[in-house]
Protein backbone atom coordinates (compact mmCIF):
# COMPACT_ATOMS: atom_id res chain seq x y z
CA UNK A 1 20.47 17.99 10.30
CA UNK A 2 17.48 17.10 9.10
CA UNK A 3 18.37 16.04 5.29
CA UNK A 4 16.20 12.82 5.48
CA UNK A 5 15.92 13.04 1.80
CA UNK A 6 19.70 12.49 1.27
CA UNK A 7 20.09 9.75 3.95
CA UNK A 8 17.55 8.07 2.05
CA UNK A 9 19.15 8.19 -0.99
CA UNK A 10 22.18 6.87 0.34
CA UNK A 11 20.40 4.38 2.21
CA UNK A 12 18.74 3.23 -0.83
CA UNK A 13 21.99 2.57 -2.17
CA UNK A 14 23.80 1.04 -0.35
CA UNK A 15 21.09 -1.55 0.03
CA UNK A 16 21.04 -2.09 -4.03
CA UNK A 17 24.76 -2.84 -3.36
CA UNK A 18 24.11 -5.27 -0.86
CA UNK A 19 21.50 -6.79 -2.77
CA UNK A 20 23.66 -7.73 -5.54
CA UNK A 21 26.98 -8.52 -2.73
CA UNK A 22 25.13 -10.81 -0.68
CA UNK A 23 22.49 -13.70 -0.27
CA UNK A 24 18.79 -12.20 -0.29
CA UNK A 25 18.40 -13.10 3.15
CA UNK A 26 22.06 -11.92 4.94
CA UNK A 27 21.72 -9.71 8.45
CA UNK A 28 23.25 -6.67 6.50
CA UNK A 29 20.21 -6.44 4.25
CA UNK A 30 18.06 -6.18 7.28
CA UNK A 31 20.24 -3.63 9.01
CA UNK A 32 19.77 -1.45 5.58
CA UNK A 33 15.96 -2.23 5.14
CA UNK A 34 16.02 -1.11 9.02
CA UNK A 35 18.05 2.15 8.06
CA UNK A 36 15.28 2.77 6.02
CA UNK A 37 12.97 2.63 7.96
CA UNK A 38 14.21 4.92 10.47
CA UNK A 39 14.28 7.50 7.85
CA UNK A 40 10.77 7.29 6.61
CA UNK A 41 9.34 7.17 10.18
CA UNK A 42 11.28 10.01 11.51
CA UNK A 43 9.77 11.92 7.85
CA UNK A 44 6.68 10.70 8.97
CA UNK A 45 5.69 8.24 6.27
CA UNK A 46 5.01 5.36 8.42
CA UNK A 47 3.35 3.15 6.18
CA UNK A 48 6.81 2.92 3.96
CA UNK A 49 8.53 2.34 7.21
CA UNK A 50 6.36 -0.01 8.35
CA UNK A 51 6.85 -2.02 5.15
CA UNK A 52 10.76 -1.57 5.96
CA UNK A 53 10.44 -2.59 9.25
CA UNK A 54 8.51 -5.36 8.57
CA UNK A 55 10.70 -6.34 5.48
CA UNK A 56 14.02 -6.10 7.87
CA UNK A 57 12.24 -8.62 10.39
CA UNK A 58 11.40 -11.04 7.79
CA UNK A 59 15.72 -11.05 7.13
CA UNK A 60 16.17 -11.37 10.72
CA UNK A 61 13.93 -14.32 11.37
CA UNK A 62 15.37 -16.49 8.51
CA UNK A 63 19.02 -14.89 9.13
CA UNK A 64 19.15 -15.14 12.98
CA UNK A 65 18.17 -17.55 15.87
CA UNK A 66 14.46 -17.41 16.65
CA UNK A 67 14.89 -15.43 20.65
CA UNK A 68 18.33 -13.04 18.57
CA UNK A 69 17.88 -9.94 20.11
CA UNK A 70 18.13 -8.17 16.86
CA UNK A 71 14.36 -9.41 16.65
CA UNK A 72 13.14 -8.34 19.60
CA UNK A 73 14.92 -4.93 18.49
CA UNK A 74 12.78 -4.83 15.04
CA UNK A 75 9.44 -5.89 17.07
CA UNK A 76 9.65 -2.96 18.87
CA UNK A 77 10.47 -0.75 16.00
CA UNK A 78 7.24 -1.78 14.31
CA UNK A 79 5.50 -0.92 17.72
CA UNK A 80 6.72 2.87 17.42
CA UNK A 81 5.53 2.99 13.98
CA UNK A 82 1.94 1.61 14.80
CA UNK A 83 2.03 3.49 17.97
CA UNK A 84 2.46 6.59 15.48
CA UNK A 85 -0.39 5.73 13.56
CA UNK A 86 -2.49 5.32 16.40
CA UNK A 87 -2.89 1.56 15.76
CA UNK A 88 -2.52 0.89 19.14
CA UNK A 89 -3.56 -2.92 19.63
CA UNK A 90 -0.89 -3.37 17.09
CA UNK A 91 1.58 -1.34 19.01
CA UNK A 92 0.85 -3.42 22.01
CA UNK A 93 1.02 -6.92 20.43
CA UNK A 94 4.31 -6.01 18.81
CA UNK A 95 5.76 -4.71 21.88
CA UNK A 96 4.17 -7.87 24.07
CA UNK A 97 6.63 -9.94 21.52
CA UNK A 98 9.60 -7.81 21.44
CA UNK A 99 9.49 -8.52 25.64
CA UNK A 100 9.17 -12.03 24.86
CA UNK A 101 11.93 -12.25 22.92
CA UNK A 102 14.24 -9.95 25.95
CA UNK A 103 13.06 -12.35 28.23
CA UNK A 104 14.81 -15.28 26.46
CA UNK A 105 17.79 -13.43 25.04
CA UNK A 106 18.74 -11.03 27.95
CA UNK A 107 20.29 -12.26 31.11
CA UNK A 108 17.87 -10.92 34.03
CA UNK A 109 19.50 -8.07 35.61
């Protein structure tokens, strides 16, 4: 547990696969961007996972209908990240259109 450096080599991969597999905007690219991500934030280098995060939702908006879920999903990712930099205006707007997004794309109960 705890071998962030390894998953992030792996990671890092396996996107570099993708990239050459697949169209520069497919869903999978955004999943591994997102993978990323995780990684650096949970190593504490938000700033490279924001710019994962953010990179991921970029995909997803081109890739995916504008109220998908998936975007709502990465929204709220780059919340916890700003929220862990104490940018919390940023956290909130982020989260305000993650909810927006659940509204639409969730059925109400």
């Amino acid at each position: 547990m705890g071998e962030y450096s390894k998953a992030l080599s792996s990671f890092e991969r396996s996107l570099e696969i993708q990239k050459i597999a697949l169209p520069p905007n497919h869903p999978d690219l955004a999943d591994s961007y997102n993978n990323i991500a995780m990684v650096y934030s949970h190593m504490g280098e938000y700033s490279k996972a924001l710019s994962s995060y953010k990179r991921s939702l970029e995909i997803r908006k081109i890739a995916l209908p504008p109220n998908h879920p998936d975007l709502a999903a990465s929204c709220n990712n780059i919340a916890m990240v700003y929220d862990n930099m104490g940018e919390y205006s940023k956290a909130l707007s982020s989260l305000e259109r993650s909810l927006e997004i659940q509204k639409i794309a969730l059925p109400p109960n």
